[in-house]
PDB file of N, CA and C in Angstrom:
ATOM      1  N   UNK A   1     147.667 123.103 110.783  1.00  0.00           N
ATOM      2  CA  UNK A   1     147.717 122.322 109.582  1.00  0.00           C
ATOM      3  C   UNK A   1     146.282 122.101 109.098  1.00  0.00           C
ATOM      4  N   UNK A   2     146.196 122.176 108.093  1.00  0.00           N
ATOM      5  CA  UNK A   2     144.155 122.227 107.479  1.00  0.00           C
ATOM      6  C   UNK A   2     144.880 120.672 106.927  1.00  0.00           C
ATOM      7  N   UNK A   3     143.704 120.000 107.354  1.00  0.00           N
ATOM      8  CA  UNK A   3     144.341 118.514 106.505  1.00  0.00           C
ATOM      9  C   UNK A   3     142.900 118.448 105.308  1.00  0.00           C
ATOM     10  N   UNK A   4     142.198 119.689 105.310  1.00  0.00           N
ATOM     11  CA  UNK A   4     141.065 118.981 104.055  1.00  0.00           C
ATOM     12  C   UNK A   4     139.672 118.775 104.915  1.00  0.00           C
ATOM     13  N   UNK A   5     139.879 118.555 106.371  1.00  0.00           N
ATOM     14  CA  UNK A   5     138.576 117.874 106.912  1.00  0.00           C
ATOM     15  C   UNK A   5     137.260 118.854 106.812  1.00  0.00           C
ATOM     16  N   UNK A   6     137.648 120.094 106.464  1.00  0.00           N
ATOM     17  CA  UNK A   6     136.110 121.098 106.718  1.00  0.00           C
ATOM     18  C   UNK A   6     135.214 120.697 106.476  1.00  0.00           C
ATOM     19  N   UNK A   7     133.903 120.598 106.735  1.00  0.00           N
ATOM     20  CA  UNK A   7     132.188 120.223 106.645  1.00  0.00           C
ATOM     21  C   UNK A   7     132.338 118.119 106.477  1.00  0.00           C
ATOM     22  N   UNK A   8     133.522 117.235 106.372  1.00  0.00           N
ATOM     23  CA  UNK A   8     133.196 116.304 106.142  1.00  0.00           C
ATOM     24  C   UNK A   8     132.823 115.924 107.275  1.00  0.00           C
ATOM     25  N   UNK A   9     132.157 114.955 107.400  1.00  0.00           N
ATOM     26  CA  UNK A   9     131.114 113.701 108.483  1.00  0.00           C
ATOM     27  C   UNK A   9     132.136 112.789 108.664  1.00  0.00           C
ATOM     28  N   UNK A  10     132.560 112.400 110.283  1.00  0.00           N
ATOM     29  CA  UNK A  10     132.966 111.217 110.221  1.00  0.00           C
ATOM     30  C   UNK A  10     132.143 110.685 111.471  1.00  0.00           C
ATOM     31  N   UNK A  11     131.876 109.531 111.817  1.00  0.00           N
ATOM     32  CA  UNK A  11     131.053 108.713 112.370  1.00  0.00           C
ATOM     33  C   UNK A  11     132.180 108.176 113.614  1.00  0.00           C
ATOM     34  N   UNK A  12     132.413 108.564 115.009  1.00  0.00           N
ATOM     35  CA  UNK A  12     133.268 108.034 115.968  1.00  0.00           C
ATOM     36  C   UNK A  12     132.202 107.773 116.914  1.00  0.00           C
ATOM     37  N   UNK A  13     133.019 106.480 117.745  1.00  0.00           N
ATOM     38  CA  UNK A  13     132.814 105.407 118.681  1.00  0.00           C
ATOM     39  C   UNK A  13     133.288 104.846 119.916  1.00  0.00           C
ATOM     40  N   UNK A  14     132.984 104.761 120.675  1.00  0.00           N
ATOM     41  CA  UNK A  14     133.539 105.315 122.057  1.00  0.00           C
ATOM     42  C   UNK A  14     134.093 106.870 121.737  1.00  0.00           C
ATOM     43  N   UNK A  15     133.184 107.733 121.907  1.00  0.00           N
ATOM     44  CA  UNK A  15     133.215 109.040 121.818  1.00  0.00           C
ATOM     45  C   UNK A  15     133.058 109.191 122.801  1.00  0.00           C
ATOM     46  N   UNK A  16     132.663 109.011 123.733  1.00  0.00           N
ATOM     47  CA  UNK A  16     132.393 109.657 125.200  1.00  0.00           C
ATOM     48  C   UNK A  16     134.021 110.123 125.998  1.00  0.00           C
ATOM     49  N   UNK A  17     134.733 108.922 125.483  1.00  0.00           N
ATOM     50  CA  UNK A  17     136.523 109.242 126.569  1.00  0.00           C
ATOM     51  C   UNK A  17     137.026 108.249 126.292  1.00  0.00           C
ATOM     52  N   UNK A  18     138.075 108.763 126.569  1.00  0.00           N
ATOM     53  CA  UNK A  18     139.631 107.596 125.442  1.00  0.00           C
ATOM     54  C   UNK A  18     139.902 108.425 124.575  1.00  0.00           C
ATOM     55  N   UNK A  19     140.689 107.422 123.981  1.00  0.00           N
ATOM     56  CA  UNK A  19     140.937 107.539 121.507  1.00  0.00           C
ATOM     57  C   UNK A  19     139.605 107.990 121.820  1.00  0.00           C
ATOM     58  N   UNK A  20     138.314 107.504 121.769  1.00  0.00           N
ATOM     59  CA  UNK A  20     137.519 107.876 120.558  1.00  0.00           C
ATOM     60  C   UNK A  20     136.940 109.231 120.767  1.00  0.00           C
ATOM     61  N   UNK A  21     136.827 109.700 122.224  1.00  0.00           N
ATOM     62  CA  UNK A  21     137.183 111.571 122.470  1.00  0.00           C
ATOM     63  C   UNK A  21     138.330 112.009 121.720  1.00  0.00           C
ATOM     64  N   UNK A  22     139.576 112.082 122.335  1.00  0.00           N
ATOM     65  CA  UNK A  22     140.410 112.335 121.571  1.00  0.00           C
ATOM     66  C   UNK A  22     140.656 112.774 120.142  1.00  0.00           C
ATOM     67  N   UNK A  23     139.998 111.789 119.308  1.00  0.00           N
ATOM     68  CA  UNK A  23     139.726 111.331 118.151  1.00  0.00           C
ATOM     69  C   UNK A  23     139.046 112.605 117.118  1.00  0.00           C
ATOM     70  N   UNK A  24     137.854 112.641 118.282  1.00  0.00           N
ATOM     71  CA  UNK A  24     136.664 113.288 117.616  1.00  0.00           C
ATOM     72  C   UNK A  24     137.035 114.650 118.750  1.00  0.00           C
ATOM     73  N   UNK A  25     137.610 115.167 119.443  1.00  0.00           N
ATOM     74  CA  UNK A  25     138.591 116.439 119.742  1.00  0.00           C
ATOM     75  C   UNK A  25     139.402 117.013 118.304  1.00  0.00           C
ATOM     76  N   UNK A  26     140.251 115.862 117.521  1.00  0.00           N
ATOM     77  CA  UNK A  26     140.919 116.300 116.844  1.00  0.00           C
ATOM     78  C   UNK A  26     139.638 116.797 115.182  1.00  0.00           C
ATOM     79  N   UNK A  27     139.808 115.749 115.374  1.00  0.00           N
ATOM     80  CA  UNK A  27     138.421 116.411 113.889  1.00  0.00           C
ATOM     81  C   UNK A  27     137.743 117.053 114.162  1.00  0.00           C
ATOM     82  N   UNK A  28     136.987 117.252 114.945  1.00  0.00           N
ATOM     83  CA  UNK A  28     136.210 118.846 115.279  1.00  0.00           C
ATOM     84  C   UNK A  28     137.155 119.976 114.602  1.00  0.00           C
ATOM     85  N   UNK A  29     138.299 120.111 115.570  1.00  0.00           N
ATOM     86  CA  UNK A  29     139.617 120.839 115.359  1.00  0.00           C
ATOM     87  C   UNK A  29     139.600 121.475 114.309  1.00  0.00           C
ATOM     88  N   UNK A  30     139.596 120.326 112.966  1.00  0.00           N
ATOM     89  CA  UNK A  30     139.877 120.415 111.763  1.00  0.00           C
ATOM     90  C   UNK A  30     138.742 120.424 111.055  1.00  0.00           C
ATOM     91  N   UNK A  31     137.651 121.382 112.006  1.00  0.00           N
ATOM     92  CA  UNK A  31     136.230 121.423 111.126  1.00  0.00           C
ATOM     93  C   UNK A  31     135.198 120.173 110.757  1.00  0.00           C
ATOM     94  N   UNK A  32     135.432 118.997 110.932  1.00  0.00           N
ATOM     95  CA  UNK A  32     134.903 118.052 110.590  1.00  0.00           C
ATOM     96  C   UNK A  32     133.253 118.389 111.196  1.00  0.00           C
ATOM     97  N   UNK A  33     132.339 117.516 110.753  1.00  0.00           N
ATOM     98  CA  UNK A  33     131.137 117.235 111.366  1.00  0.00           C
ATOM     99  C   UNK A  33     130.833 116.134 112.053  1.00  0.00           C
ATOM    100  N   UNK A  34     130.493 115.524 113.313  1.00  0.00           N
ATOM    101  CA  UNK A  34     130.339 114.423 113.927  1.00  0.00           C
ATOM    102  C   UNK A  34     129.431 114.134 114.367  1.00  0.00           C
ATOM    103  N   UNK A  35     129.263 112.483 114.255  1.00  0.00           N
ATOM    104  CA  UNK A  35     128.084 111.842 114.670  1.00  0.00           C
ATOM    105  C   UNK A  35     129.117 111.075 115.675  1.00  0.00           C
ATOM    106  N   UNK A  36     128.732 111.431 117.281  1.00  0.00           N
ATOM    107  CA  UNK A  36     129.450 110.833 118.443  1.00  0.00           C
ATOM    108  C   UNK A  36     128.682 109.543 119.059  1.00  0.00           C
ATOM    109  N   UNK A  37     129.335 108.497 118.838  1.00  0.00           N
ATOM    110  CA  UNK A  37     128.194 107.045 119.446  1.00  0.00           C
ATOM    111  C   UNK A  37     128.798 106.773 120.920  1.00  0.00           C
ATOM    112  N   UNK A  38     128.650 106.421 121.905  1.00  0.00           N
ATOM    113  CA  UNK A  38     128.934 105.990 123.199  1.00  0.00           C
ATOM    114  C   UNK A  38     127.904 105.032 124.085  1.00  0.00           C
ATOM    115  N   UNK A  39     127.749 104.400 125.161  1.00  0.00           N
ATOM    116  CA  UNK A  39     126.580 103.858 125.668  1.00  0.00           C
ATOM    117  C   UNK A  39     126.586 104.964 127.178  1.00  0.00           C
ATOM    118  N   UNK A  40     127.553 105.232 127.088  1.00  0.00           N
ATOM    119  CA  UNK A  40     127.107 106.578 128.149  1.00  0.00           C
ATOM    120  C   UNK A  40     126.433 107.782 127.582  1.00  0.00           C
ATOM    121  N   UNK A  41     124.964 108.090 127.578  1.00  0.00           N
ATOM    122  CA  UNK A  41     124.374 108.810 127.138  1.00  0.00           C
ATOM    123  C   UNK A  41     124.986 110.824 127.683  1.00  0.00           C
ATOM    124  N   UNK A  42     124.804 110.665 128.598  1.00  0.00           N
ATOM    125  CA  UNK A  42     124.964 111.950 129.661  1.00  0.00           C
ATOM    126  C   UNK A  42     126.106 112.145 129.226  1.00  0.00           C
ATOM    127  N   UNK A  43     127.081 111.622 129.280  1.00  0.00           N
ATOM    128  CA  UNK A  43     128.370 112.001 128.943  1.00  0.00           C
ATOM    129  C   UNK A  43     128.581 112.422 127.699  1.00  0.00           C
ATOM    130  N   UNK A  44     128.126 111.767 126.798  1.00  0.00           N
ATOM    131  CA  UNK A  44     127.907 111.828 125.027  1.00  0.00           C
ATOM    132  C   UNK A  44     127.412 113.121 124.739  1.00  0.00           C
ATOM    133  N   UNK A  45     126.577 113.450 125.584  1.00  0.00           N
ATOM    134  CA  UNK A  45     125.874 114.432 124.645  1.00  0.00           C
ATOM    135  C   UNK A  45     126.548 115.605 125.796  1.00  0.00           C
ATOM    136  N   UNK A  46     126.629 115.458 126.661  1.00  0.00           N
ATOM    137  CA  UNK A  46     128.002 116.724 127.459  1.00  0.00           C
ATOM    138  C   UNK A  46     129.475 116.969 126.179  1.00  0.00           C
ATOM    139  N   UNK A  47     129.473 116.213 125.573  1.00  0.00           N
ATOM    140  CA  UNK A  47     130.945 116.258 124.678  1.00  0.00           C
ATOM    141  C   UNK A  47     130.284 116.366 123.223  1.00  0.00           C
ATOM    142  N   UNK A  48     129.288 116.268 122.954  1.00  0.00           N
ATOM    143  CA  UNK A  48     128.610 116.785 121.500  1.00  0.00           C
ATOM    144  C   UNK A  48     128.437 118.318 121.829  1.00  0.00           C
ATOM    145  N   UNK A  49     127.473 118.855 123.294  1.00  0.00           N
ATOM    146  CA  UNK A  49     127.827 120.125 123.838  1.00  0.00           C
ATOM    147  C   UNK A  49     129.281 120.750 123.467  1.00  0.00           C
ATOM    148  N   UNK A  50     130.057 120.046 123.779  1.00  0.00           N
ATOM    149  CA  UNK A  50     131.210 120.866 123.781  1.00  0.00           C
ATOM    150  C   UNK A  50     132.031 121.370 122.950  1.00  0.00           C
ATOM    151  N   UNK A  51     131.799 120.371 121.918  1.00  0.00           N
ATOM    152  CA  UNK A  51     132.085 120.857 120.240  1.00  0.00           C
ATOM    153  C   UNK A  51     131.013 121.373 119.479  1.00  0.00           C
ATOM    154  N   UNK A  52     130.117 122.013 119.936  1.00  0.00           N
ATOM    155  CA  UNK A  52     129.478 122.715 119.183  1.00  0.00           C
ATOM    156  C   UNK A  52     128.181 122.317 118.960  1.00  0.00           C
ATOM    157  N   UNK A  53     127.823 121.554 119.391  1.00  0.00           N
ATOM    158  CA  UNK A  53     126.075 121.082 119.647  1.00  0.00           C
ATOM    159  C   UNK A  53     125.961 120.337 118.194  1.00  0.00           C
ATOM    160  N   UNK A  54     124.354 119.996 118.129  1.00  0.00           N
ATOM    161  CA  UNK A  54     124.362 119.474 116.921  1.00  0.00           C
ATOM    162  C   UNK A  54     124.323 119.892 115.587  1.00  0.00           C
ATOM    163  N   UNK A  55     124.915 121.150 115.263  1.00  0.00           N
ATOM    164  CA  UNK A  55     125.166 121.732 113.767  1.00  0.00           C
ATOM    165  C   UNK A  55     126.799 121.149 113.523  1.00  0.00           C
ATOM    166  N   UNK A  56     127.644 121.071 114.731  1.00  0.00           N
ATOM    167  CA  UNK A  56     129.074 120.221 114.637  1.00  0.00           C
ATOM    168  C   UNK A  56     128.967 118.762 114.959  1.00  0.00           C
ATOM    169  N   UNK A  57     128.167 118.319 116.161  1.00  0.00           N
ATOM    170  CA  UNK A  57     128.683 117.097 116.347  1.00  0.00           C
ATOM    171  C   UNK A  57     127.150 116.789 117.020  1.00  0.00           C
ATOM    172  N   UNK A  58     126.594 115.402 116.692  1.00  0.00           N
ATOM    173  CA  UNK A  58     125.476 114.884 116.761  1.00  0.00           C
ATOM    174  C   UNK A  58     126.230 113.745 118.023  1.00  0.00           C
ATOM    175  N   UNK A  59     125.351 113.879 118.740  1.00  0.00           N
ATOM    176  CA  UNK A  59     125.401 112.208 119.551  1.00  0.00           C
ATOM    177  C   UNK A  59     124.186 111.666 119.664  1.00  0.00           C
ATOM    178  N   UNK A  60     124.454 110.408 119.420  1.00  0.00           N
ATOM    179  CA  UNK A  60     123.646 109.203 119.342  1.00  0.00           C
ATOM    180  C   UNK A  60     124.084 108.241 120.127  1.00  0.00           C
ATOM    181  N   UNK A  61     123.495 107.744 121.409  1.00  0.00           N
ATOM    182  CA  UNK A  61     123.565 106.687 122.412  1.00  0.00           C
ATOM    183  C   UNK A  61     123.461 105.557 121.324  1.00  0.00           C
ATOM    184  N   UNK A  62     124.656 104.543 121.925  1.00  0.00           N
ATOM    185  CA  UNK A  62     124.325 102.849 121.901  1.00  0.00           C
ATOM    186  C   UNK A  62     125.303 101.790 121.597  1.00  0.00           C
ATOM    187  N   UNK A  63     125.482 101.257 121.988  1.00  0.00           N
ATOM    188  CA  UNK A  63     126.009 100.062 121.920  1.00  0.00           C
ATOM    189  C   UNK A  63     126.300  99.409 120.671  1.00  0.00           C
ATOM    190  N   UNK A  64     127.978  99.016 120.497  1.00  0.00           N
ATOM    191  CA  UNK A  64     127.997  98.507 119.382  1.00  0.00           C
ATOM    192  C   UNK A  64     127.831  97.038 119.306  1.00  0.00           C
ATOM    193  N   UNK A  65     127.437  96.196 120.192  1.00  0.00           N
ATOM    194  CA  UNK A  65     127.123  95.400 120.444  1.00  0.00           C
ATOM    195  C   UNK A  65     125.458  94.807 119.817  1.00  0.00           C
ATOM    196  N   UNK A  66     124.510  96.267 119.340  1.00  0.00           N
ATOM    197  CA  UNK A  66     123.415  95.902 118.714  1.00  0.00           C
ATOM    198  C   UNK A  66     123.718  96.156 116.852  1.00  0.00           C
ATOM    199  N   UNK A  67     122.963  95.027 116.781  1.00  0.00           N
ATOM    200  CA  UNK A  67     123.614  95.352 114.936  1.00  0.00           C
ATOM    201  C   UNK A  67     122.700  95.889 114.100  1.00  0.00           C
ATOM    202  N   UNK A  68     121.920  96.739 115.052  1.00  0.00           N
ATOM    203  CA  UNK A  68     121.451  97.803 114.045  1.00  0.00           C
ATOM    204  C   UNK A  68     122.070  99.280 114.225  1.00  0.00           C
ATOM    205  N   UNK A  69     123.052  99.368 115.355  1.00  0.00           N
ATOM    206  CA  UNK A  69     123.531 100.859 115.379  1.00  0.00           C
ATOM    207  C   UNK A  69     123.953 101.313 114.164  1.00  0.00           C
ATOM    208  N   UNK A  70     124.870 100.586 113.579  1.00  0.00           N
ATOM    209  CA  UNK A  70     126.062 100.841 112.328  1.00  0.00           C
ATOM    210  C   UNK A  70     124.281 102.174 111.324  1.00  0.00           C
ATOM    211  N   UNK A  71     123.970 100.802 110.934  1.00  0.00           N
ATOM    212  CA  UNK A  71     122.422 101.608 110.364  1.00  0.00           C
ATOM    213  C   UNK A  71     121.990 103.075 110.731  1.00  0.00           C
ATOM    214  N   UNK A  72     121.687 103.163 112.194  1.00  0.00           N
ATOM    215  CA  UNK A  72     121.104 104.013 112.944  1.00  0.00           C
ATOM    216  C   UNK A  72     122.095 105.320 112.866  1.00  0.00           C
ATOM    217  N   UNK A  73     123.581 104.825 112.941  1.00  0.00           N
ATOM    218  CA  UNK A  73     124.743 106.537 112.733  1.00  0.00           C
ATOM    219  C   UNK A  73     124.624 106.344 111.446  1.00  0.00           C
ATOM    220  N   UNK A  74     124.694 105.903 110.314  1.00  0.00           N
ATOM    221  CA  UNK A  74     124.896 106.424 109.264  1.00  0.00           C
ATOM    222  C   UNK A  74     123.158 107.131 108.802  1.00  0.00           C
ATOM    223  N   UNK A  75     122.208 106.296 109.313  1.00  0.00           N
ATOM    224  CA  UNK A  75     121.025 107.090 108.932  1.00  0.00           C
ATOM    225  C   UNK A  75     121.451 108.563 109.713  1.00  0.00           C
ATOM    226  N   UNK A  76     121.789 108.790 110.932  1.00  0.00           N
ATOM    227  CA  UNK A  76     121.447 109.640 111.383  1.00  0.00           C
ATOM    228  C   UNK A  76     122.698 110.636 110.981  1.00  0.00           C
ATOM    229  N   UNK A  77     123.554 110.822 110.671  1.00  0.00           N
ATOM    230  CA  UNK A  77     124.718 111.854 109.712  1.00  0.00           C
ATOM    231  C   UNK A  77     123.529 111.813 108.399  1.00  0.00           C
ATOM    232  N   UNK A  78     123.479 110.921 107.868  1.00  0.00           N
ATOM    233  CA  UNK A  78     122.314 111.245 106.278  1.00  0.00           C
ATOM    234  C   UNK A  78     121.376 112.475 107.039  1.00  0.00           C
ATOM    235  N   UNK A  79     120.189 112.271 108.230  1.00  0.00           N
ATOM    236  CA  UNK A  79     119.385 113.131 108.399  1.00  0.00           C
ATOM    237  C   UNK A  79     119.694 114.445 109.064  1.00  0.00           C
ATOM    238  N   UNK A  80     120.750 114.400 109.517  1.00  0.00           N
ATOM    239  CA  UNK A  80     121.699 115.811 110.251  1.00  0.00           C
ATOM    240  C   UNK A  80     122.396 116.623 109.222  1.00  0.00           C
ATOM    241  N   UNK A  81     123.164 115.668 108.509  1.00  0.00           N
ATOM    242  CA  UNK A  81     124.173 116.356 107.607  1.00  0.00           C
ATOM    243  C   UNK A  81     124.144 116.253 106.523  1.00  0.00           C
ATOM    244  N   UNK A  82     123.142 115.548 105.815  1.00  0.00           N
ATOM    245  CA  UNK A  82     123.046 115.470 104.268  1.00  0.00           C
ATOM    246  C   UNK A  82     124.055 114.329 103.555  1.00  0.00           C
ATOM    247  N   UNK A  83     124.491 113.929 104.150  1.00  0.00           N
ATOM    248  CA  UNK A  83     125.892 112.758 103.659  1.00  0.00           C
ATOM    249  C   UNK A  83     126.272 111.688 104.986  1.00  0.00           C
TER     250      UNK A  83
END
């Protein structure tokens, strides 16, 4: 099923395992581009590896608990992906 997602950016959280792997498993899928956030670094960027490094899926360590991350993934999809 193409649901539309090719080249769009979506920004997932707990990306490392759970929904938010899962999640960002399925949008890859469907072409999407990702910026993967987790506080498990090693793991994060083993599963940005796995979908395709960072021309598909960007990881960025941290905690949503600091309130500058929100800032920090959307700057960082702007400087990866143009949007």
């Amino acid at each position: 099923m193409d649901l539309g997602l090719t080249d769009r950016v979506y920004i997932v959280t707990g990306a490392s395992r759970g929904l938010g792997w899962a999640g960002a498993e399925q949008l890859a899928a469907e072409g999407a581009r990702l910026v993967l956030c987790s506080r498990n670094t090693e793991k994060l960027e083993e599963r940005a590896r796995s979908l395709g490094g960072p021309d598909r899926a960007l990881a960025v360590p941290g905690d949503l608990s600091d309130p500058g991350l929100p800032e920090r993934l959307v700057a960082s999809a702007n400087a990866r992906y143009g949007r």
